[in-house]
Protein backbone atom coordinates (compact mmCIF):
# COMPACT_ATOMS: atom_id res chain seq x y z
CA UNK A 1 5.12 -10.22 22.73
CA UNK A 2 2.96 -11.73 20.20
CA UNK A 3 1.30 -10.21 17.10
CA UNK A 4 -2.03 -9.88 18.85
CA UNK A 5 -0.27 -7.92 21.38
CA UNK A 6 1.49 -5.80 19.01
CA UNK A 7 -1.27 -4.99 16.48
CA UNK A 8 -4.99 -4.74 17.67
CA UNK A 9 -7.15 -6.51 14.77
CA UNK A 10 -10.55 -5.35 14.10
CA UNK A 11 -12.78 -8.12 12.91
CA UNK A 12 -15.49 -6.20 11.10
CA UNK A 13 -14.72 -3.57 7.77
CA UNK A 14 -17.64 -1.38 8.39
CA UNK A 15 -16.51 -0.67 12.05
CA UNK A 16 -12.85 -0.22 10.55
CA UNK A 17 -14.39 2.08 7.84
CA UNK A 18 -16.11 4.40 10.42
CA UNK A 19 -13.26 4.33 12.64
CA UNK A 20 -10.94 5.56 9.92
CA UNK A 21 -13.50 7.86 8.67
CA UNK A 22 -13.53 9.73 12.16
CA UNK A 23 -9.65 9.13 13.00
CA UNK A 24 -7.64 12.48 12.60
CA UNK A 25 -5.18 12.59 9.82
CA UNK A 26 -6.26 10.16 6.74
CA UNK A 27 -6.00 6.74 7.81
CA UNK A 28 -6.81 3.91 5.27
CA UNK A 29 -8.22 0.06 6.68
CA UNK A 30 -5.73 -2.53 5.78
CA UNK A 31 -7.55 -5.56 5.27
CA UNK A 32 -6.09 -9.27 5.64
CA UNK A 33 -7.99 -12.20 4.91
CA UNK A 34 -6.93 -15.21 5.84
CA UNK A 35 -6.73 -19.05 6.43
CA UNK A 36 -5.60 -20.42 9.39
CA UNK A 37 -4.73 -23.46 7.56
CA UNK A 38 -2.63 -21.52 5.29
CA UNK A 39 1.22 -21.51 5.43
CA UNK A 40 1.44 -17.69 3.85
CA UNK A 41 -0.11 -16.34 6.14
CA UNK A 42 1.23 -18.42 8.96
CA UNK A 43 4.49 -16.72 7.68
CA UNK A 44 2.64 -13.23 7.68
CA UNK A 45 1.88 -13.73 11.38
CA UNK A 46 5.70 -15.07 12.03
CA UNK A 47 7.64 -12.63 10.30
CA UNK A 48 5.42 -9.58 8.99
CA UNK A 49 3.03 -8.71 11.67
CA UNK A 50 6.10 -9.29 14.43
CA UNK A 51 8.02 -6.85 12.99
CA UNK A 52 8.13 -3.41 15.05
CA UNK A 53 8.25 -1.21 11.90
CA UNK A 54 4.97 -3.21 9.96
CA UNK A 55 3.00 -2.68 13.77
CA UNK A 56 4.19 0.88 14.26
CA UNK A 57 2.61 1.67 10.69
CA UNK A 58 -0.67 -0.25 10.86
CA UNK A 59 -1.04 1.93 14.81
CA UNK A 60 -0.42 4.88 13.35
CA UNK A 61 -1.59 4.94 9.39
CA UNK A 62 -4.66 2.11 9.36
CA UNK A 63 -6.90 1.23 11.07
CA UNK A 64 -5.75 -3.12 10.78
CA UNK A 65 -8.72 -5.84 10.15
CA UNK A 66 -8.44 -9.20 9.77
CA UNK A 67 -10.70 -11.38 8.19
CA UNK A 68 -10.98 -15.08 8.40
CA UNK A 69 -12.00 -16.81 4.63
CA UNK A 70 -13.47 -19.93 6.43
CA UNK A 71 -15.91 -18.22 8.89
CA UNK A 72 -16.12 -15.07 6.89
CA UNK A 73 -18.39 -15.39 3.73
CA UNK A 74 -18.15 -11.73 2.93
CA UNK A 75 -14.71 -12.10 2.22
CA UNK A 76 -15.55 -14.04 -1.12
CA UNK A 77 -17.58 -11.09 -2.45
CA UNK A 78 -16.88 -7.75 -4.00
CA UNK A 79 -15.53 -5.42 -3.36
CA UNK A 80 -12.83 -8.19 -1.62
CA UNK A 81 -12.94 -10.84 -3.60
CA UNK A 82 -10.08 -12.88 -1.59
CA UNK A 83 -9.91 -16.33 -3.59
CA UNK A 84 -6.15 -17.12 -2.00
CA UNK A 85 -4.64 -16.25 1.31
CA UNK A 86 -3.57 -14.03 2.45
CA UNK A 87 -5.21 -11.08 0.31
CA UNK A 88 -4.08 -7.97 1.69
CA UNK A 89 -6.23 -4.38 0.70
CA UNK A 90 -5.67 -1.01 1.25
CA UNK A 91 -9.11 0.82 1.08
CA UNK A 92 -10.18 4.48 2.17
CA UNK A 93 -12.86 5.29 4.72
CA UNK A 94 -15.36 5.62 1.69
CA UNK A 95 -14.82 1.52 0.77
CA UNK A 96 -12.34 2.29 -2.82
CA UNK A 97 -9.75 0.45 -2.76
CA UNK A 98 -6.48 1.61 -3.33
CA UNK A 99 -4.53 -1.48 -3.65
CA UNK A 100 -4.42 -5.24 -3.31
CA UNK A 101 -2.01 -7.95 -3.43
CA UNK A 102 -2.02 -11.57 -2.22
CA UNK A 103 0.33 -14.03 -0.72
CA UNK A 104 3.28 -13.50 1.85
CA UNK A 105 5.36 -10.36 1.66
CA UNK A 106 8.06 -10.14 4.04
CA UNK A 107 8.15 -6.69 6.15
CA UNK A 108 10.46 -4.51 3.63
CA UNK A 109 8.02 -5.34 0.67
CA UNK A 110 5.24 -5.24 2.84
CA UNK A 111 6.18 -1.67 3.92
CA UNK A 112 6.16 -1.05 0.28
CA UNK A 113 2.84 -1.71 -0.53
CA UNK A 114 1.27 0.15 2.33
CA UNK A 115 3.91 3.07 1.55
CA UNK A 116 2.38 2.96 -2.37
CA UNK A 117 -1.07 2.44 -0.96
CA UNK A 118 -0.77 6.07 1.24
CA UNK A 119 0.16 7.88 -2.03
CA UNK A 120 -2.46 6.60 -3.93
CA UNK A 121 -4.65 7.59 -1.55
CA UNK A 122 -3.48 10.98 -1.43
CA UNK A 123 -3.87 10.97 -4.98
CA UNK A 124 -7.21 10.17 -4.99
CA UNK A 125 -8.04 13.21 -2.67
CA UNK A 126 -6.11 15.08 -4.76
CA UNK A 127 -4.05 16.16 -1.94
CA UNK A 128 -1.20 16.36 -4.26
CA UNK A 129 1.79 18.09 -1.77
CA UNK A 130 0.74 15.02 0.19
CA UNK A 131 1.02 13.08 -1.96
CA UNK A 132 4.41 14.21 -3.47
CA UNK A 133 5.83 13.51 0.66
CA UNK A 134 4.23 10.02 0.82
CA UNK A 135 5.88 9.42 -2.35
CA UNK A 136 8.86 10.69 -1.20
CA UNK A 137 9.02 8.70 1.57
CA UNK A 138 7.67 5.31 -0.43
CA UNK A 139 10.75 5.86 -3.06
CA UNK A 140 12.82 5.70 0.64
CA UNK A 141 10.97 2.87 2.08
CA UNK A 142 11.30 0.43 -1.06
CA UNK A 143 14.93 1.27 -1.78
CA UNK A 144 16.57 -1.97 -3.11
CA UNK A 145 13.07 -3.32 -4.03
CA UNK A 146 12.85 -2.93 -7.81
CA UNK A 147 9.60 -4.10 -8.40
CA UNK A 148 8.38 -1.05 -5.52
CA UNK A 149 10.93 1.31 -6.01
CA UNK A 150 10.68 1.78 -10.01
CA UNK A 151 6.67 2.71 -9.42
CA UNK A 152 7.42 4.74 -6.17
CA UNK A 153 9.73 6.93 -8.73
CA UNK A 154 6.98 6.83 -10.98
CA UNK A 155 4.11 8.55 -8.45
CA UNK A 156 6.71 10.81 -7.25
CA UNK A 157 7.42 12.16 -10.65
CA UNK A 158 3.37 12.22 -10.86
CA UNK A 159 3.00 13.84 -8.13
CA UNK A 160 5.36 16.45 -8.24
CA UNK A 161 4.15 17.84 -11.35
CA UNK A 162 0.79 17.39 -10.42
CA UNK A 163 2.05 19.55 -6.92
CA UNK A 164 3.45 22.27 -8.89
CA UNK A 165 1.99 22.28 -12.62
CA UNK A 166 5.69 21.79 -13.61
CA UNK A 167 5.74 19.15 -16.38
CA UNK A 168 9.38 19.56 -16.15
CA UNK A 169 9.54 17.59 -12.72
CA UNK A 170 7.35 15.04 -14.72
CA UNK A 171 9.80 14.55 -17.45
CA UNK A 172 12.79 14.58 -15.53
CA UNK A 173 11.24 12.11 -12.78
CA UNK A 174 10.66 10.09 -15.83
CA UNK A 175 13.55 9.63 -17.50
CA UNK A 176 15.46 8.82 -13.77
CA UNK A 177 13.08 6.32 -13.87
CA UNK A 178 14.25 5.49 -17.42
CA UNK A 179 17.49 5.48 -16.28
CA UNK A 180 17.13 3.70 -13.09
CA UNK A 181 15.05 0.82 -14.19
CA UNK A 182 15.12 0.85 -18.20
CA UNK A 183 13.23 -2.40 -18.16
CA UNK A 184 10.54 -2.35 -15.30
CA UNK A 185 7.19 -2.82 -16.15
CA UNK A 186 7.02 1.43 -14.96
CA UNK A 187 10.02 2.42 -17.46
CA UNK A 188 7.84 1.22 -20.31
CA UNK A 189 4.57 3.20 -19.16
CA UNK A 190 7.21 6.36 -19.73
CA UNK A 191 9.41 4.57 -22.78
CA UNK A 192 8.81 8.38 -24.83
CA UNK A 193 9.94 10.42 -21.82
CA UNK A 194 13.38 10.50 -23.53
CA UNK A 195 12.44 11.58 -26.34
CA UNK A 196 11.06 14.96 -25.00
């Protein structure tokens, strides 16, 4: 089975937009634009957009575009702004964007990102119980992934307290985080939580 097959691309953002918009649930558009000269995202196609788990997630959770950077001039414009391929971004039905990263990412760090992406937009909402599961589930998902996992622990630490008004599941989220991963880049956003 190829990708096509296994993920049905959209070709136009507004369309994706409105389809999210009236999709039950909250789905976000995941956005790739892309070169077909490019090797990254020759290796995205390969290995990313093959994998069952990465075409289960885009089915269920976005609604999947992809873009093509030499017929598509929109692509080099805000809000995308996709100067190298492949540029991958996670945006609501209401066009924020919730995240964006470029170049390959195999389907374990991929996961990751989209996993991060779903809290964050949960966030946004303010749908903070939601939130606290997606991140729940995102601290699961990027498990031996330090770069993910250290700011999944972060946003579930957020987003419990923000859940429950309990800064105490703030602090102590925190400083497992300061534990965890004393020198990630998300450790030294919380470098006082010890000393509370």
């Amino acid at each position: 089975m190829t990708t096509t097959e296994k993920i049905q691309w959209c070709h136009d953002v507004e369309a994706a937009r409105q389809e999210a918009n009236e999709a039950e649930g909250h789905k976000m558009v995941l956005i790739e634009a892309f070169s077909p000269k490019c090797i990254s995202c020759k290796n995205m196609e390969e290995r990313t957009w093959s994998d069952d788990k990465v075409a289960q997630i885009l089915e269920t959770e976005f609604i999947p575009v992809q873009l093509n950077v030499l017929e598509d001039e929109s692509t080099a414009k805000p809000p995308l702004l996709a100067f190298w391929t492949p540029t991958l971004i996670a945006m609501c039905p209401d066009g924020n964007i919730h995240r964006k990263w470029m170049g390959f990412l195999p389907p374990k760090e991929f996961l990751g990102e989209v996993a991060l992406a779903r809290v964050a937009y949960a966030m946004a909402r303010q749908s903070f119980d939601e939130a606290h599961r997606l991140a729940q589930e995102a601290t699961q998902w990027t498990e031996g992934d330090e770069l993910r996992h250290s700011e999944s622990l972060y946003w579930q630490a957020v987003s419990a307290y923000k859940a429950s008004e309990n800064q105490d599941l703030l602090i102590a989220g925190w400083k497992d985080l300061l534990a965890r991963f004393p020198n990630s880049e998300w450790a030294k956003k919380v470098d006082f939580a010890n000393s509370l």
